[in-house]
C-alpha atoms as a PDB file:
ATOM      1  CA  UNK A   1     107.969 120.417 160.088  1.00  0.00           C
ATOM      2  CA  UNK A   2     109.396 121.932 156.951  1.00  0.00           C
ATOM      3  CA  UNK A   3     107.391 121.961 153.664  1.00  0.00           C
ATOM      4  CA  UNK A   4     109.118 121.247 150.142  1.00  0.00           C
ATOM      5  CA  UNK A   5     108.457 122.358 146.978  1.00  0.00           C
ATOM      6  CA  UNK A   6     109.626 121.645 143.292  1.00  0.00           C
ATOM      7  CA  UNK A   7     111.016 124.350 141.030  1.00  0.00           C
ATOM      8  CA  UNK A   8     107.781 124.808 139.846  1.00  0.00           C
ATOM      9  CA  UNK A   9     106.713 125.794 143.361  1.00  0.00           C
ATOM     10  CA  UNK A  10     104.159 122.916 144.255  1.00  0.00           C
ATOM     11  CA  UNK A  11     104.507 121.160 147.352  1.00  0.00           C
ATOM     12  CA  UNK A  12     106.375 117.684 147.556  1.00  0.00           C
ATOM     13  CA  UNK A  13     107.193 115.549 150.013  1.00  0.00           C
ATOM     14  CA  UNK A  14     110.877 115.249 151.758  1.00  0.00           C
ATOM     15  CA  UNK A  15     111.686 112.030 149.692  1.00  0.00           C
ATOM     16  CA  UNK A  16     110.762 113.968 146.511  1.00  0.00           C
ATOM     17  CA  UNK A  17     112.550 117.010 147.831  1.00  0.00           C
ATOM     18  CA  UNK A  18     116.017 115.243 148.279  1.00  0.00           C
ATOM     19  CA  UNK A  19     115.850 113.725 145.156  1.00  0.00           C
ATOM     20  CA  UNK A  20     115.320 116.875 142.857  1.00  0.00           C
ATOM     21  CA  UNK A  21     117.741 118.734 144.994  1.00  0.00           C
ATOM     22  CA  UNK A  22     120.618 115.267 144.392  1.00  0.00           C
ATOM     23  CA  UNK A  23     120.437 116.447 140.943  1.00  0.00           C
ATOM     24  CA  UNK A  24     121.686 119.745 141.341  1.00  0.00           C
ATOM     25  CA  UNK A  25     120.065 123.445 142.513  1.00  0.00           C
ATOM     26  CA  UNK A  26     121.860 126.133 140.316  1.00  0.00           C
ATOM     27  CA  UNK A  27     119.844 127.750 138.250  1.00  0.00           C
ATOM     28  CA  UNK A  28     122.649 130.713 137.160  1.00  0.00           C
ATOM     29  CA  UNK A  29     125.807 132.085 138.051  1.00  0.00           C
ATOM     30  CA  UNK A  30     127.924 135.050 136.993  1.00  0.00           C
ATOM     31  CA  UNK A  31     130.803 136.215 137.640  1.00  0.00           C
ATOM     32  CA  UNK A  32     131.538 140.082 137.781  1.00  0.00           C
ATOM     33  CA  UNK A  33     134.802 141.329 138.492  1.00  0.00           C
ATOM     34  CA  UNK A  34     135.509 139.811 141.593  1.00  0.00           C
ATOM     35  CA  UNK A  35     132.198 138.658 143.008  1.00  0.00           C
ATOM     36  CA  UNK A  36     130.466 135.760 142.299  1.00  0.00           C
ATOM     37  CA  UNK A  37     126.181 136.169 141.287  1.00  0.00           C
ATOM     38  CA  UNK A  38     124.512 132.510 142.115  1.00  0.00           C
ATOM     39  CA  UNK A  39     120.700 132.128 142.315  1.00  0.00           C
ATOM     40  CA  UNK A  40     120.236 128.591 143.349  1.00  0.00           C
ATOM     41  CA  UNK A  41     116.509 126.676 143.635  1.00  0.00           C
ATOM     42  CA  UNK A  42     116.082 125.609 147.796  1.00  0.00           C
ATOM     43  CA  UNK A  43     113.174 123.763 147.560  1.00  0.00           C
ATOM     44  CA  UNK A  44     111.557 125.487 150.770  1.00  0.00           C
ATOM     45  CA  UNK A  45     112.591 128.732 152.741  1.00  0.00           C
ATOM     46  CA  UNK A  46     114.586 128.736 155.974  1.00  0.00           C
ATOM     47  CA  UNK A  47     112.783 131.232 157.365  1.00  0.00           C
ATOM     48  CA  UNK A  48     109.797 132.784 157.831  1.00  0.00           C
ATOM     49  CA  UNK A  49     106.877 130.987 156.135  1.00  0.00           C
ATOM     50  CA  UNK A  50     105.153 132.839 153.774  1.00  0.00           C
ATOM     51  CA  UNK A  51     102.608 133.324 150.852  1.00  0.00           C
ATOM     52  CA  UNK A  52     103.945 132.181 148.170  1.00  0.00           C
ATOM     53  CA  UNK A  53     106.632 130.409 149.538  1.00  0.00           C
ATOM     54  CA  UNK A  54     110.241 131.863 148.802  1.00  0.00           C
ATOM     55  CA  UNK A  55     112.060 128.925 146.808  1.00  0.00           C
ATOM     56  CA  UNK A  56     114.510 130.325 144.915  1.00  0.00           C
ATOM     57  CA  UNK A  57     117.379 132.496 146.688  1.00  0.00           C
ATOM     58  CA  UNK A  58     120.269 134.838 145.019  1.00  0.00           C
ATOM     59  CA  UNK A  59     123.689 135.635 146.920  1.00  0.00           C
ATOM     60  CA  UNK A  60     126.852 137.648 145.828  1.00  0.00           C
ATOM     61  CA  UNK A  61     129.514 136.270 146.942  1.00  0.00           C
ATOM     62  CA  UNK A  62     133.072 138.671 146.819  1.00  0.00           C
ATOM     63  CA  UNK A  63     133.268 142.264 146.426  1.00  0.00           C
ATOM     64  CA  UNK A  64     131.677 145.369 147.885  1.00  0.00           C
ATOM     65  CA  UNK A  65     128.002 143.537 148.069  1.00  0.00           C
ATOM     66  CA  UNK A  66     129.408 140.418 149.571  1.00  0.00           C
ATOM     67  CA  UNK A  67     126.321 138.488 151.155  1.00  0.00           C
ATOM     68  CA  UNK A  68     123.771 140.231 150.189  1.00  0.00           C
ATOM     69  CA  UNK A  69     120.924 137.888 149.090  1.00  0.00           C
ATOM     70  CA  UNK A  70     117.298 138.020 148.095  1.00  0.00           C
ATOM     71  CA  UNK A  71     114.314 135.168 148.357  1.00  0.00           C
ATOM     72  CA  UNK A  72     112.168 134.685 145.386  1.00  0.00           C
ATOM     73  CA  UNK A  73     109.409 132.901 144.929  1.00  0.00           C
ATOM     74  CA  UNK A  74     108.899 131.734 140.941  1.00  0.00           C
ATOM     75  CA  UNK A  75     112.009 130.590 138.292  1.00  0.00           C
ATOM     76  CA  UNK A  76     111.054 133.404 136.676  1.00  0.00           C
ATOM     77  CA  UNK A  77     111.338 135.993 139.589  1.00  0.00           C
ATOM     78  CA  UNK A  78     114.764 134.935 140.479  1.00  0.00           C
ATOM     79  CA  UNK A  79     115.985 134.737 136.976  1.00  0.00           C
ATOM     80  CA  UNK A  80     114.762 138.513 136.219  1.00  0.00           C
ATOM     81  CA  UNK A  81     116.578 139.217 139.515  1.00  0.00           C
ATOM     82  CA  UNK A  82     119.754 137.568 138.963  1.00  0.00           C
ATOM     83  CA  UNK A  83     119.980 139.440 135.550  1.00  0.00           C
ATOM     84  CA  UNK A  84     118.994 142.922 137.264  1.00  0.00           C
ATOM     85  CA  UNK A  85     121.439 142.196 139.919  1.00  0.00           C
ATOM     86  CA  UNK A  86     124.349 141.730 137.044  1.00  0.00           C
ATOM     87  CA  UNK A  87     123.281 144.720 135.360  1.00  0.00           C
ATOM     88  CA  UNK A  88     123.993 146.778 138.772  1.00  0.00           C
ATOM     89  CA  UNK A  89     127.138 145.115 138.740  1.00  0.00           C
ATOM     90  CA  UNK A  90     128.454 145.568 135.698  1.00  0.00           C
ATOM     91  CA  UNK A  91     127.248 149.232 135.896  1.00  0.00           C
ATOM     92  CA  UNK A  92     128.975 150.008 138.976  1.00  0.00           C
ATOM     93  CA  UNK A  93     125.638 150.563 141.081  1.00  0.00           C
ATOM     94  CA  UNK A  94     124.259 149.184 144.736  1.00  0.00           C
ATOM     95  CA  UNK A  95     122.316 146.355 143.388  1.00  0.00           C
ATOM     96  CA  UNK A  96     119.339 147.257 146.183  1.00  0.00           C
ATOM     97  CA  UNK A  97     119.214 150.794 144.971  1.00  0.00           C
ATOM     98  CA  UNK A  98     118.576 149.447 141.168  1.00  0.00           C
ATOM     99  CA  UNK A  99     115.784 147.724 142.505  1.00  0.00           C
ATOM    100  CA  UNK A 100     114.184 150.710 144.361  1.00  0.00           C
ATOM    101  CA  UNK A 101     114.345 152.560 141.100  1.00  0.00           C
ATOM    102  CA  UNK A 102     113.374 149.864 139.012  1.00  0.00           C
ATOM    103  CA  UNK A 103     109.361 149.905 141.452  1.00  0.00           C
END
């Protein structure tokens, strides 16, 4: 059984779940050259569970870092990372190696 949680991360039923997510799930998207930066809200984490669940998710789509997604688990996390992620972008750098410099 799958749990659900709102954007502010606390847990909701299915019903509740559906609902939110009927009114839309995109919380940004930008568009860089020729790939495509969306960071979306799930509502729950298709994969393994963890502590505090992962709720948010950003994917590029296009380009040379097509697919390449991270799981976050606040807004505010996957906001900060969807910016960060742009910045790589726009700077001509491996998004994953900005983060490694940026810890």
């Amino acid at each position: 059984m799958a749990d659900y949680f709102d954007w502010g991360g606390a847990r909701i039923t299915e019903e509740a779940w559906a609902t939110i997510r009927a009114e839309g799930n995109r919380l940004c998207r930008t568009v860089v050259g020729p790939a495509a930066v969306s960071t979306v809200w799930l509502g729950y984490h298709p994969g393994i569970p963890s502590d505090p669940p992962l709720i948010f998710e950003t994917m590029i789509f296009g380009g040379d870092y097509d697919c390449r997604e991270w799981a976050h688990a606040t807004r505010r996390e996957a906001e900060e990372n969807h910016l960060r992620i742009v910045q790589a972008l726009l700077a001509g750098r491996d998004p994953d190696e900005e983060k490694a410099a940026a810890l």
